[in-house]
N, C-alpha and C. Protein backbone atom coordinates (compact mmCIF):
# COMPACT_ATOMS: atom_id res chain seq x y z
N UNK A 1 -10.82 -34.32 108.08
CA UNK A 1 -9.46 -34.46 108.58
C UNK A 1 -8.71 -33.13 108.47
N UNK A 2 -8.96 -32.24 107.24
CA UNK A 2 -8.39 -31.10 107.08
C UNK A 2 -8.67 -30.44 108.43
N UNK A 3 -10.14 -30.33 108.64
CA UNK A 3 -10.50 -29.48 109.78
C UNK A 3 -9.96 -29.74 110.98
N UNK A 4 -9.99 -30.96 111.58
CA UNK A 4 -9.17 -31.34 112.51
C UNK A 4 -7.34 -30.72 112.67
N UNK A 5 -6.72 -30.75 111.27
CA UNK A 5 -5.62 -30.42 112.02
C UNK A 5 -5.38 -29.03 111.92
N UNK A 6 -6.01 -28.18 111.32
CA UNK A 6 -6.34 -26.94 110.94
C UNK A 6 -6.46 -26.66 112.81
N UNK A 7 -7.49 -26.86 113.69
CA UNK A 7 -7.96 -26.89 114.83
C UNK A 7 -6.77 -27.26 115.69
N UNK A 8 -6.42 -28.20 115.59
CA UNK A 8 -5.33 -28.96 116.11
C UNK A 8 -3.70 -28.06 116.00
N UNK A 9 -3.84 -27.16 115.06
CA UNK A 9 -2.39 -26.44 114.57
C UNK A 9 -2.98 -25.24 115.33
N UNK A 10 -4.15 -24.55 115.98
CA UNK A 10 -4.37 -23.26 116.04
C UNK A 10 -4.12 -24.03 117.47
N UNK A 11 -4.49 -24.55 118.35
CA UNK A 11 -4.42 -25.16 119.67
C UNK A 11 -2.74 -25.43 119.87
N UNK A 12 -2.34 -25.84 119.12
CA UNK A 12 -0.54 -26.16 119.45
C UNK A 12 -0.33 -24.99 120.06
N UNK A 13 -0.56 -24.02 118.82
CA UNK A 13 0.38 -22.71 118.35
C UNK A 13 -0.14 -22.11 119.62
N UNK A 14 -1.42 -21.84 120.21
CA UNK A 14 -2.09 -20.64 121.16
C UNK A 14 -1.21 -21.70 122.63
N UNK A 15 -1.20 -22.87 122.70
CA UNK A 15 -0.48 -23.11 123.79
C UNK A 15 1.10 -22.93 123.83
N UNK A 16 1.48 -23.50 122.82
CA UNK A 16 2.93 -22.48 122.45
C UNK A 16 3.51 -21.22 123.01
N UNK A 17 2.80 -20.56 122.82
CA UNK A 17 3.05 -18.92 122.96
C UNK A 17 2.44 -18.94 124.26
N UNK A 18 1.95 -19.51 124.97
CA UNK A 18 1.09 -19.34 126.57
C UNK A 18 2.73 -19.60 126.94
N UNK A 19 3.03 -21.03 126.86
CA UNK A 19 4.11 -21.86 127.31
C UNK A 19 5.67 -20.49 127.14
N UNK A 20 5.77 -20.34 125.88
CA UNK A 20 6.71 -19.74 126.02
C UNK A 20 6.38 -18.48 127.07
N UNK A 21 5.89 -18.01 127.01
CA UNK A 21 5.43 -16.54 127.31
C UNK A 21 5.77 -16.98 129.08
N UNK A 22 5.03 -18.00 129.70
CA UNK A 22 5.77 -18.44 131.13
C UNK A 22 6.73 -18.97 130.84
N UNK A 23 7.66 -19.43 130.56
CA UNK A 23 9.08 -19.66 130.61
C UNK A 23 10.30 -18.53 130.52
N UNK A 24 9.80 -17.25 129.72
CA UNK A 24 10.58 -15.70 129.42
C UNK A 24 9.55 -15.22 131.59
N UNK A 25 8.70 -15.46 131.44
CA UNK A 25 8.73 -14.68 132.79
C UNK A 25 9.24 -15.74 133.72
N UNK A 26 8.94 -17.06 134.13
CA UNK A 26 9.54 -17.64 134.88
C UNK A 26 10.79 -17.34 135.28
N UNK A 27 11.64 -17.03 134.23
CA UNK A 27 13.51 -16.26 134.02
C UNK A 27 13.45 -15.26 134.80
N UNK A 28 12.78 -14.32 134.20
CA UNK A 28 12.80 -12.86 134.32
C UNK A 28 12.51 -12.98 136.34
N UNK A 29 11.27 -13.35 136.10
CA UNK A 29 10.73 -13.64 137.67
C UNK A 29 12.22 -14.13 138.29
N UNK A 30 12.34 -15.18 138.44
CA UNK A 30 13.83 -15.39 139.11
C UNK A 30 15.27 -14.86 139.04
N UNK A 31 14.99 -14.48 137.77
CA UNK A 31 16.74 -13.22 137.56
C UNK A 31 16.09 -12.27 138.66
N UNK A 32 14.74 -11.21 138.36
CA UNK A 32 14.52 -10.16 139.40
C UNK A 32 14.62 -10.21 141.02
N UNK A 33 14.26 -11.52 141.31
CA UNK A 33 14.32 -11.76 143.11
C UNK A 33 15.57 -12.12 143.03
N UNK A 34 16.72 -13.17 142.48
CA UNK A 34 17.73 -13.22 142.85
C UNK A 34 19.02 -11.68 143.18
N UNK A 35 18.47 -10.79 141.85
CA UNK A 35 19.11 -10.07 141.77
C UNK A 35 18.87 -8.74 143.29
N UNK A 36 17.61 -8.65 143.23
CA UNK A 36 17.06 -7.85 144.31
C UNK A 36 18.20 -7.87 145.77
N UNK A 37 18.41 -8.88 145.93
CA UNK A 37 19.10 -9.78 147.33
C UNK A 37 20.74 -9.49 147.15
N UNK A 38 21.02 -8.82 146.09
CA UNK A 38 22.31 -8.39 145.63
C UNK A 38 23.72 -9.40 146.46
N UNK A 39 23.46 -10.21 146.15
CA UNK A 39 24.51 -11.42 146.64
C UNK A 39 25.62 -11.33 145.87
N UNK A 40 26.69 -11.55 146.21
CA UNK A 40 28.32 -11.41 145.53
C UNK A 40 28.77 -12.81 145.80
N UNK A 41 29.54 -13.89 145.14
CA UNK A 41 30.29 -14.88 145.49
C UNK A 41 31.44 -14.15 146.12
N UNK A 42 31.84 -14.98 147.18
CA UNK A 42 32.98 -14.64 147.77
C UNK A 42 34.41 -14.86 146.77
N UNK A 43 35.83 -14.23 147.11
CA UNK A 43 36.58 -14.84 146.56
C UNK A 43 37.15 -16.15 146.60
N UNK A 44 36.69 -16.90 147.25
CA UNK A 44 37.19 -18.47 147.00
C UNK A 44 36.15 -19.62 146.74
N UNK A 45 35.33 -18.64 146.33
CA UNK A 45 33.96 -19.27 145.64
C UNK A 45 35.13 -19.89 144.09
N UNK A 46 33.83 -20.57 143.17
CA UNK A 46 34.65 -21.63 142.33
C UNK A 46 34.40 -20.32 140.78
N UNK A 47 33.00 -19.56 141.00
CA UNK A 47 33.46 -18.44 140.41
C UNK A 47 33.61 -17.00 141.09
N UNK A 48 34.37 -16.34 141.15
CA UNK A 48 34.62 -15.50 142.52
C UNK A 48 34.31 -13.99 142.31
N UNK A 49 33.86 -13.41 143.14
CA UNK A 49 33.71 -11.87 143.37
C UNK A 49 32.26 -11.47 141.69
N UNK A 50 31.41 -12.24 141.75
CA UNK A 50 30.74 -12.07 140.53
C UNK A 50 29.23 -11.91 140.95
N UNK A 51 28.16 -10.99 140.86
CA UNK A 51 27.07 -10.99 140.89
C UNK A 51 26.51 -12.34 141.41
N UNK A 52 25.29 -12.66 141.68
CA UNK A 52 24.47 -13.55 141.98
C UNK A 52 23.38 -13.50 141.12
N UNK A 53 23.30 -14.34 139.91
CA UNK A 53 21.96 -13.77 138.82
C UNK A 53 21.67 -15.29 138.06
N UNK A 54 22.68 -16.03 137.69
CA UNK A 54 21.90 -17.30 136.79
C UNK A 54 22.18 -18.31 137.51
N UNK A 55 21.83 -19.44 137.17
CA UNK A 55 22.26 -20.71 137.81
C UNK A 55 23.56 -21.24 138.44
N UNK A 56 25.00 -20.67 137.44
CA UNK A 56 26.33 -20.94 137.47
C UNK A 56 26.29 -20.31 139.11
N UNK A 57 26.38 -19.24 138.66
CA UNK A 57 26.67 -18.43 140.33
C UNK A 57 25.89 -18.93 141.52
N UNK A 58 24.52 -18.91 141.34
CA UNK A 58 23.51 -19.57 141.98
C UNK A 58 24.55 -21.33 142.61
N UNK A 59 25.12 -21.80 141.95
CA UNK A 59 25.49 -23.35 142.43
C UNK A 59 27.04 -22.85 142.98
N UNK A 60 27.45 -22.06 142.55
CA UNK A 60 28.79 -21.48 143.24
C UNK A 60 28.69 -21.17 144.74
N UNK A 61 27.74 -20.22 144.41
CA UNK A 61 27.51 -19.99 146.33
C UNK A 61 26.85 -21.01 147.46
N UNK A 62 25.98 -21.64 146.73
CA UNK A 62 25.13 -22.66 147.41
C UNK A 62 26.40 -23.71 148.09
N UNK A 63 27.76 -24.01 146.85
CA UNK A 63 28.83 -24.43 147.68
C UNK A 63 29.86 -24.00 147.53
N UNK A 64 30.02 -22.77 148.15
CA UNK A 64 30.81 -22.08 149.23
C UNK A 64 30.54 -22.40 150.41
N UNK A 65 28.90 -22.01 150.53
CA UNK A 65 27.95 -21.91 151.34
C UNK A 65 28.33 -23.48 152.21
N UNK A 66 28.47 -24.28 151.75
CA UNK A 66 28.56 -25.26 152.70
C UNK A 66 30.32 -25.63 152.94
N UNK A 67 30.47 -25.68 152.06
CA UNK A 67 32.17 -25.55 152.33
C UNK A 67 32.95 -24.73 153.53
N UNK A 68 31.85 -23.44 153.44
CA UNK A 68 32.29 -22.85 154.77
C UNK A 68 31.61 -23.22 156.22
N UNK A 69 30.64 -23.70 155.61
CA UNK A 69 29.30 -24.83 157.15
C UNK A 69 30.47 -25.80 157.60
N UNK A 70 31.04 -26.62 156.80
CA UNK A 70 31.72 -27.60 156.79
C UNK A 70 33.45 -27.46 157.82
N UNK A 71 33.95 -26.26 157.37
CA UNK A 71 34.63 -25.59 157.91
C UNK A 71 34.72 -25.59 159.12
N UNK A 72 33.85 -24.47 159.63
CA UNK A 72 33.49 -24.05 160.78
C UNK A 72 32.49 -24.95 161.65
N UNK A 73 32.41 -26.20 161.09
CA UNK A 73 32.22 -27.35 162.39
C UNK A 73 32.68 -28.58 162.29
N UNK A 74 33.80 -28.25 161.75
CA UNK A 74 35.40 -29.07 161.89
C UNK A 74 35.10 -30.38 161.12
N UNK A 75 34.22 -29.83 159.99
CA UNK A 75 33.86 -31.26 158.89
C UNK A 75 32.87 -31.85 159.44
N UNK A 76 31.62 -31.73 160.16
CA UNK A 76 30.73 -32.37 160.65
C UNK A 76 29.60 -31.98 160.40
N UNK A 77 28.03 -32.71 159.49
CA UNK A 77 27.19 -32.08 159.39
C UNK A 77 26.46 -32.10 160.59
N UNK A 78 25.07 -31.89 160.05
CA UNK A 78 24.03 -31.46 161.38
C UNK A 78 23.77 -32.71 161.91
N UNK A 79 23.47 -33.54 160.96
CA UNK A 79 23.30 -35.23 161.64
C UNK A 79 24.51 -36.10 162.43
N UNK A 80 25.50 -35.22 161.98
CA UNK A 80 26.37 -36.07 162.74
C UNK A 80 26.88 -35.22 164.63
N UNK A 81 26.21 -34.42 164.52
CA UNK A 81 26.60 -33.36 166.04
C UNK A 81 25.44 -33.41 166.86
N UNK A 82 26.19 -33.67 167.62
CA UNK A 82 24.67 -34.17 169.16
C UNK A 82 23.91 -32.71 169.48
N UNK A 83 22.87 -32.65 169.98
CA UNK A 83 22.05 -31.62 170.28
C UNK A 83 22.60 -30.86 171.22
N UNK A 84 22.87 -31.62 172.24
CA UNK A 84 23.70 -30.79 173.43
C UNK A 84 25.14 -31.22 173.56
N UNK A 85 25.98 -29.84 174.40
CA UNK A 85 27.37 -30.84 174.27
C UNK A 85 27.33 -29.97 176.05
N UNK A 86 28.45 -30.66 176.06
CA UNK A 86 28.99 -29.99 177.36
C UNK A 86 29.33 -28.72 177.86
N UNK A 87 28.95 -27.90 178.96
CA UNK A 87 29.22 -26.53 178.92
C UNK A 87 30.24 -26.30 179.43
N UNK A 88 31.24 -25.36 179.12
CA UNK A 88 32.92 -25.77 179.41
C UNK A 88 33.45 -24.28 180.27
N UNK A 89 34.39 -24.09 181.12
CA UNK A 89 34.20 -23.23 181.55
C UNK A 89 35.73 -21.91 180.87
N UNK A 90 35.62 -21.27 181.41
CA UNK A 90 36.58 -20.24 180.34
C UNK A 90 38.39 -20.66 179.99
N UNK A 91 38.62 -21.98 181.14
CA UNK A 91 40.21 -22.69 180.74
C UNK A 91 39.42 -23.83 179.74
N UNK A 92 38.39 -24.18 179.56
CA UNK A 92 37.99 -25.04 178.59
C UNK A 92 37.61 -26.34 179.11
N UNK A 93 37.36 -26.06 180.60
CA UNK A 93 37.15 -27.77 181.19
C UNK A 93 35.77 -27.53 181.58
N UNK A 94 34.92 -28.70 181.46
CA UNK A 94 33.72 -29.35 181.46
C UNK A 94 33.02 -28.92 183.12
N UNK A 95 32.52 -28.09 182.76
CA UNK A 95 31.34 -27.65 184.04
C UNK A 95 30.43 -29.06 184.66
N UNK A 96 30.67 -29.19 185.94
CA UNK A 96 29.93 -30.35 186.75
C UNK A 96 28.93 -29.72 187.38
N UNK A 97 27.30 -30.65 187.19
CA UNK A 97 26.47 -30.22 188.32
C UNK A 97 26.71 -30.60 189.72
N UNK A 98 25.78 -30.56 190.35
CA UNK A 98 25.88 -30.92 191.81
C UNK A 98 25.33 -32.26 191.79
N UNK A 99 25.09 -32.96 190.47
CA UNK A 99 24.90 -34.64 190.76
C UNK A 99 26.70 -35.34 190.02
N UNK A 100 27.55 -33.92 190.00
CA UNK A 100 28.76 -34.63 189.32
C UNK A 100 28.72 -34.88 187.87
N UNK A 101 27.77 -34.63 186.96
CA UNK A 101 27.27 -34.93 186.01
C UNK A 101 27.88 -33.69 185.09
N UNK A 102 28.18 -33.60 183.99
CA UNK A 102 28.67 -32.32 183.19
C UNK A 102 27.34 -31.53 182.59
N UNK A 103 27.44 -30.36 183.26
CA UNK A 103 26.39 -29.40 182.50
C UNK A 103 26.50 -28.91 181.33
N UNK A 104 24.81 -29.31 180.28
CA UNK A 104 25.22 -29.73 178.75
C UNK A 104 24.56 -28.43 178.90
N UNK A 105 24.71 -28.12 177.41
CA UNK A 105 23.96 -26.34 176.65
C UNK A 105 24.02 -27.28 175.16
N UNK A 106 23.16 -26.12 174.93
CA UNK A 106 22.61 -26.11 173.13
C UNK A 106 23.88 -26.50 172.33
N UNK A 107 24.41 -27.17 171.34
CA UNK A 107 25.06 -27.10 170.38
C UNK A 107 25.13 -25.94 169.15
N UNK A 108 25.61 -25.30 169.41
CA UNK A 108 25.14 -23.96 168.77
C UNK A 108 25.86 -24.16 167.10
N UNK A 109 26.90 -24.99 167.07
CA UNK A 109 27.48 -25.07 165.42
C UNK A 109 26.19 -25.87 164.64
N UNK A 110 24.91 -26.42 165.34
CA UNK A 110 24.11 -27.09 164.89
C UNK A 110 23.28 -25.61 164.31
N UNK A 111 23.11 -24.91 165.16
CA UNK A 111 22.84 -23.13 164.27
C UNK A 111 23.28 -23.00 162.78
N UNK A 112 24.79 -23.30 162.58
CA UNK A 112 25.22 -22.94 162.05
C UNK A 112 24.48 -23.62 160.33
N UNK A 113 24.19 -25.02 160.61
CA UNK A 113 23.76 -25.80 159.66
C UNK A 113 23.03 -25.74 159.68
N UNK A 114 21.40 -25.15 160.38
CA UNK A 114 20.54 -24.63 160.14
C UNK A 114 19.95 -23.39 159.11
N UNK A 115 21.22 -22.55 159.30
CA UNK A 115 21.40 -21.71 158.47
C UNK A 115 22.04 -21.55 157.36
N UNK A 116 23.08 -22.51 157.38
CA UNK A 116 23.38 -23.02 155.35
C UNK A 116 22.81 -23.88 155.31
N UNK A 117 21.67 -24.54 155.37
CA UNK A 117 20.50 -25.50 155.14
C UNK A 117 19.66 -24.61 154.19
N UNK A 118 19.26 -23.51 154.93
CA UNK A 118 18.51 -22.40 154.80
C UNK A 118 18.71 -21.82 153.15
N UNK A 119 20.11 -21.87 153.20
CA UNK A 119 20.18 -20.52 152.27
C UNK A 119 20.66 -21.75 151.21
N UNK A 120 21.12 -22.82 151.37
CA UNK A 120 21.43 -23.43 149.63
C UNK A 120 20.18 -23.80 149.34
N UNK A 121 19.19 -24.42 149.93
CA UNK A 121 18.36 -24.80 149.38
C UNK A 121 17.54 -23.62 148.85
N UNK A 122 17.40 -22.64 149.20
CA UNK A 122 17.21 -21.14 148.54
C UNK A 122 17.73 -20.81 147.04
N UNK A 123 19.09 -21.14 147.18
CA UNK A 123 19.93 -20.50 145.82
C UNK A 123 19.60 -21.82 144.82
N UNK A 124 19.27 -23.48 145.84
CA UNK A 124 19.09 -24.58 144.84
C UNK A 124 17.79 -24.82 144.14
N UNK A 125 16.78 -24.10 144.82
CA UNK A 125 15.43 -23.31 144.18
C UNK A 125 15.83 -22.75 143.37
N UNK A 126 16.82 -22.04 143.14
CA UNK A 126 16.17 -20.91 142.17
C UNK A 126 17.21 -21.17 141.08
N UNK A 127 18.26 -22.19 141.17
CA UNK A 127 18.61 -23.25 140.00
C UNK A 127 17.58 -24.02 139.23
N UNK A 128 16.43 -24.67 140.39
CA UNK A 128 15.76 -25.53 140.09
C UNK A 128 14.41 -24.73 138.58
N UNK A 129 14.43 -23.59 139.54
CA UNK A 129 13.21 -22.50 138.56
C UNK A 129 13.78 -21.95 137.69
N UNK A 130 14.88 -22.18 137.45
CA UNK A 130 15.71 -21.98 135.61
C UNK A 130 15.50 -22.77 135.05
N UNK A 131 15.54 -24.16 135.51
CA UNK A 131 15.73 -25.24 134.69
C UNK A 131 14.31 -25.50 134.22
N UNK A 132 13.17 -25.37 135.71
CA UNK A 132 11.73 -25.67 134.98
C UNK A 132 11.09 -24.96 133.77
N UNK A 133 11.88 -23.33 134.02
CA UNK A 133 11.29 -22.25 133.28
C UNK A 133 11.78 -22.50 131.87
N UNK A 134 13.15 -23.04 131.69
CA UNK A 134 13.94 -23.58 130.61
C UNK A 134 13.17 -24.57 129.98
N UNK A 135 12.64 -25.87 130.24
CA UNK A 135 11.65 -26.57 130.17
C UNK A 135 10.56 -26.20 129.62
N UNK A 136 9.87 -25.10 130.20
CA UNK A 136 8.54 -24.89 129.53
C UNK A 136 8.91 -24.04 128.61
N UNK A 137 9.93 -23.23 128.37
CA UNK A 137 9.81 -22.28 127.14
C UNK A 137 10.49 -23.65 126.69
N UNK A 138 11.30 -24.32 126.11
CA UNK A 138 11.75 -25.47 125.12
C UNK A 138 10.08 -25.93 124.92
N UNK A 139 9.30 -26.44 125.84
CA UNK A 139 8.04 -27.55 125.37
C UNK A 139 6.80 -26.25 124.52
N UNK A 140 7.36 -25.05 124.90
CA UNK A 140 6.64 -24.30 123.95
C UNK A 140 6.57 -23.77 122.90
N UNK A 141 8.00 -24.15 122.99
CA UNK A 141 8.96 -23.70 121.31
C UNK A 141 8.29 -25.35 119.99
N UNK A 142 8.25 -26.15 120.75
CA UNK A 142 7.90 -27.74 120.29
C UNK A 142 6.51 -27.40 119.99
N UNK A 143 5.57 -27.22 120.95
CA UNK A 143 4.08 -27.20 120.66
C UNK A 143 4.02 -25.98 119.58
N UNK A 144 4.74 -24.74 119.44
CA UNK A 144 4.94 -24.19 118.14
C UNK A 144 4.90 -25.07 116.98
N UNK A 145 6.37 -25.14 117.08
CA UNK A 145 6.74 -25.94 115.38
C UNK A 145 5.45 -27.13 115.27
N UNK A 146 4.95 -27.71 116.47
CA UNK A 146 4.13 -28.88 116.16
C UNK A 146 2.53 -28.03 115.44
N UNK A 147 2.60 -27.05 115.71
CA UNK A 147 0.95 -26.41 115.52
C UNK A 147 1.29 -26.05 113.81
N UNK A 148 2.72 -25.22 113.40
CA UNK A 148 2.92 -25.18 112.37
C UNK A 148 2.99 -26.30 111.19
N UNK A 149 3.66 -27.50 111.62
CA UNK A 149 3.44 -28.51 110.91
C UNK A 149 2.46 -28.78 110.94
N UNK A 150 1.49 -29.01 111.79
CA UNK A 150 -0.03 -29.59 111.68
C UNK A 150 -0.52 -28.45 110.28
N UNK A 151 -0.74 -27.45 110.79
CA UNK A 151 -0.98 -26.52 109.45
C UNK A 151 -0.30 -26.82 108.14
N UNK A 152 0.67 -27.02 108.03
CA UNK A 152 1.49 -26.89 106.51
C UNK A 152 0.92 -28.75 106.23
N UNK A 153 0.87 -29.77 107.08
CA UNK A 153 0.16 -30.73 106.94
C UNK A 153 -1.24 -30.48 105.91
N UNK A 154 -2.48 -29.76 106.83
CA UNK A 154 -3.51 -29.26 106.24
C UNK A 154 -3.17 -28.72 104.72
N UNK A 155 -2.68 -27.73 104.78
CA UNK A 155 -2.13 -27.48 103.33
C UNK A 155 -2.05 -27.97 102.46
N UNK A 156 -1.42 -28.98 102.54
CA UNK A 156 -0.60 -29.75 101.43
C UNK A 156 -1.64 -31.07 100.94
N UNK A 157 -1.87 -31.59 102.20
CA UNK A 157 -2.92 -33.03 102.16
C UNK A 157 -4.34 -33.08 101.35
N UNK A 158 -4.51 -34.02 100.45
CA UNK A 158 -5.55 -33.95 99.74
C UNK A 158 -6.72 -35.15 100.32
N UNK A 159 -7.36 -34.38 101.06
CA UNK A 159 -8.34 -35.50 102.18
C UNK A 159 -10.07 -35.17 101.39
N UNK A 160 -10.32 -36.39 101.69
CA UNK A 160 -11.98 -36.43 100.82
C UNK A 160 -12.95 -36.07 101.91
């Protein structure tokens, strides 16, 4: 039984330190690409005019980011705006074909939500890879102390 947790405490501890060791780069890895991309919150972001580097900021811009999608298509997401709309002519009235019918074009504010689609789920990645990386260094800090107790267990225990 000694031997077992003797074995059992060297296995915690060597996964421990694996675990932590990806959770300090998991960080690092995602502080370096976020930072690379040198992103600024805007000023009416919820924290304003501040780097782009940990999670806080990371969820700040992600909604700006739609706040201003939201904005600029008069409160309507992508599911709710038809594919085509009507093509209008420069006083703003509705272009007719030659069946009388209004000539449609692309919805182009549907662009628009294509592209803050794009980019929160980007900044909500790389919330998401703090939290996992957070995760595995915590479950490696645990498989530590657990490899150490198994040892100080061995220690102490008087097994036949």
């Amino acid at each position: 039984m000694k031997k077992l947790l003797i074995i059992s405490s060297a296995l915690a501890i060597a996964a421990g330190i694996i675990l932590v060791g990806g959770g300090i780069w998991g960080i690092y890895f995602t502080y370096k690409n976020i930072a690379q991309e040198k992103i600024v919150t805007p000023a009416d972001a919820t924290i304003p005019k501040k780097p782009v580097r940990g999670p806080l900021t990371l969820k700040a811009q992600a909604d700006i980011i739609r706040k201003h999608a939201l904005k600029s298509t008069e409160g309507k997401t992508f599911a709710e705006m038809p594919r085509q709309i009507p093509k209008l002519d420069e006083n703003g009235q509705q272009i007719l074909g030659t069946d009388g019918n209004p000539v449609m074009t692309a919805n182009t504010a549907r662009d628009i939500w294509i592209t803050a689609t794009t980019l929160t789920t980007a900044l909500n990645l790389g919330i998401m890879t703090y939290v996992f990386s957070g995760l595995i260094l915590l479950f490696g800090c645990i498989s530590i102390w657990t490899g150490i107790v198994f040892y100080a267990l061995s220690r102490r225990a008087n097994f036949v």
